[in-house]
Protein backbone atom coordinates (compact mmCIF):
# COMPACT_ATOMS: atom_id res chain seq x y z
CA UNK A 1 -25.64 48.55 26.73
CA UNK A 2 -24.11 46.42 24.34
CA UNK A 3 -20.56 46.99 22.93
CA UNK A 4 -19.19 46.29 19.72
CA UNK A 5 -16.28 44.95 18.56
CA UNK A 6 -14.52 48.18 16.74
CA UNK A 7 -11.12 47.55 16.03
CA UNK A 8 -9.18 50.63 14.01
CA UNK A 9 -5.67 50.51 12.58
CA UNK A 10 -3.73 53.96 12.11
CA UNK A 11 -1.56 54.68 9.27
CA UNK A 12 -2.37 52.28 6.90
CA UNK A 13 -5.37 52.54 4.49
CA UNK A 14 -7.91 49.81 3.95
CA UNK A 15 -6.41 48.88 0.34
CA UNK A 16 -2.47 48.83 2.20
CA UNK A 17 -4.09 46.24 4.89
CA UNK A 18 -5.92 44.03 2.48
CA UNK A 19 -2.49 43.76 -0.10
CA UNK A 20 -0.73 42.97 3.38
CA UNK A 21 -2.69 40.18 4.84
CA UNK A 22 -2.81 38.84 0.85
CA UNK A 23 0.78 38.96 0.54
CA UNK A 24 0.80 37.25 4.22
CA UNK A 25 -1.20 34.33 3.15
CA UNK A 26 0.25 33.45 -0.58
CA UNK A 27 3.54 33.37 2.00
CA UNK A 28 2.11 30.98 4.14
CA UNK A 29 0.88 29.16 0.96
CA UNK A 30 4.64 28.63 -0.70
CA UNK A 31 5.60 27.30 2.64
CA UNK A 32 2.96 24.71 2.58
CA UNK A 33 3.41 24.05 -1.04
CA UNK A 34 7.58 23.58 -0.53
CA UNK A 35 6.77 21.30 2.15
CA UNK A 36 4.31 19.40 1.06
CA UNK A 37 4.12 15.64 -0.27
CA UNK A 38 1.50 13.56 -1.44
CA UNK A 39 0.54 10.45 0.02
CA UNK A 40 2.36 7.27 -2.58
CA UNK A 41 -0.36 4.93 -3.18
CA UNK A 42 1.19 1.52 -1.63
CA UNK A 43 3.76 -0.38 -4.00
CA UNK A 44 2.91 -4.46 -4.21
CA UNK A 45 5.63 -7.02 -5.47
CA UNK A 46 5.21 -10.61 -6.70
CA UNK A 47 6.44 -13.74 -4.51
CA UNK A 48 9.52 -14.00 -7.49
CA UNK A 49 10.29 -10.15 -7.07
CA UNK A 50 10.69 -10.57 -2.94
CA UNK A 51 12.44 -13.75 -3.06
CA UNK A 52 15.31 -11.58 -5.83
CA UNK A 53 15.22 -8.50 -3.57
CA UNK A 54 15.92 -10.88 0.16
CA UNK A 55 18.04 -13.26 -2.25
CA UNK A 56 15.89 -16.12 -0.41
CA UNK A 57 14.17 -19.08 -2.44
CA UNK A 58 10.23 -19.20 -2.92
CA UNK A 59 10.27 -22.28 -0.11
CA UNK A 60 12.12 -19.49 2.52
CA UNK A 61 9.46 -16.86 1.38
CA UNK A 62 6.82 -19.09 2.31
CA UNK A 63 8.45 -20.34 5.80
CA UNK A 64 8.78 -16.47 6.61
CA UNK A 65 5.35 -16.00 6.15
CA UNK A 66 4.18 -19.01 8.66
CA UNK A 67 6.58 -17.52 10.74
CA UNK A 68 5.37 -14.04 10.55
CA UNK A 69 8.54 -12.29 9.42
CA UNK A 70 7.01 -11.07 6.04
CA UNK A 71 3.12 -10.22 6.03
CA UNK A 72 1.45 -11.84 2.61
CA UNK A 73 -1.19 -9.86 1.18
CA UNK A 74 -3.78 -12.19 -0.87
CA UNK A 75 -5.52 -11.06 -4.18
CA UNK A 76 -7.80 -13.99 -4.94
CA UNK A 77 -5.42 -16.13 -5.65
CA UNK A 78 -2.12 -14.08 -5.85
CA UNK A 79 0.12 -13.24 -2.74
CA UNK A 80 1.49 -9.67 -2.60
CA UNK A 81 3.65 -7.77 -0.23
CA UNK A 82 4.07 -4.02 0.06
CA UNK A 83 7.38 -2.43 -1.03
CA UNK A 84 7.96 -1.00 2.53
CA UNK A 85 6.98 -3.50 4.45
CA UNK A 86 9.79 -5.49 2.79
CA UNK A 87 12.00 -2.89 3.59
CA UNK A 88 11.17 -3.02 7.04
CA UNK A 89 11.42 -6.24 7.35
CA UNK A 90 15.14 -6.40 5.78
CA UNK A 91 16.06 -4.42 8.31
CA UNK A 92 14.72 -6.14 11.05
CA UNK A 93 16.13 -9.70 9.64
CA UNK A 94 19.46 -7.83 8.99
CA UNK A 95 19.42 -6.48 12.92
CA UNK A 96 18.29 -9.58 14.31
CA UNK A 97 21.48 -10.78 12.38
CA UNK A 98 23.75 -8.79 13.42
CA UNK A 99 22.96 -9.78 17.42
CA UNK A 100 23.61 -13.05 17.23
């Protein structure tokens, strides 16, 4: 014999349980809205706008890049870097710094 799967709720009627679980899920729903954030697409600087922002000359910029400090993205013929890359790479030049 088989046997169904018969669940009943007491005191509430069917239009009192559907209004609940809606009210339930547009909750859930503001929560993930509030704490949502889209992905940033990535942010790519110039040679001349890295070199301002480290305060290094074009000649440093380049010796960083042999060296593997800063990572050079290449665009045909134009070098790029991402914005946080840079950032994290500030910080690691400015901790390296700081243990010496």
């Amino acid at each position: 014999m088989e046997q169904s799967k018969i669940t009943q709720v007491f005191g509430i009627t069917p239009s009192e349980l559907k209004e609940d679980i809606i009210n339930d899920v547009r909750a859930e729903l503001n929560v993930i809205a509030q704490n949502f954030q889209p992905i940033k697409p990535a942010e790519y600087l110039t040679r001349q706008e890295v070199a301002t922002i480290l305060k290094v000359s074009l000649v440093t910029l380049t010796d960083w890049n042999k060296k593997g400090v800063l990572k050079p993205y290449r665009l045909g013929n134009l070098i790029r870097y991402k914005r946080d890359e840079i950032d994290q790479a500030l910080i690691a030049i400015f901790n390296s710094k700081n243990k010496q």
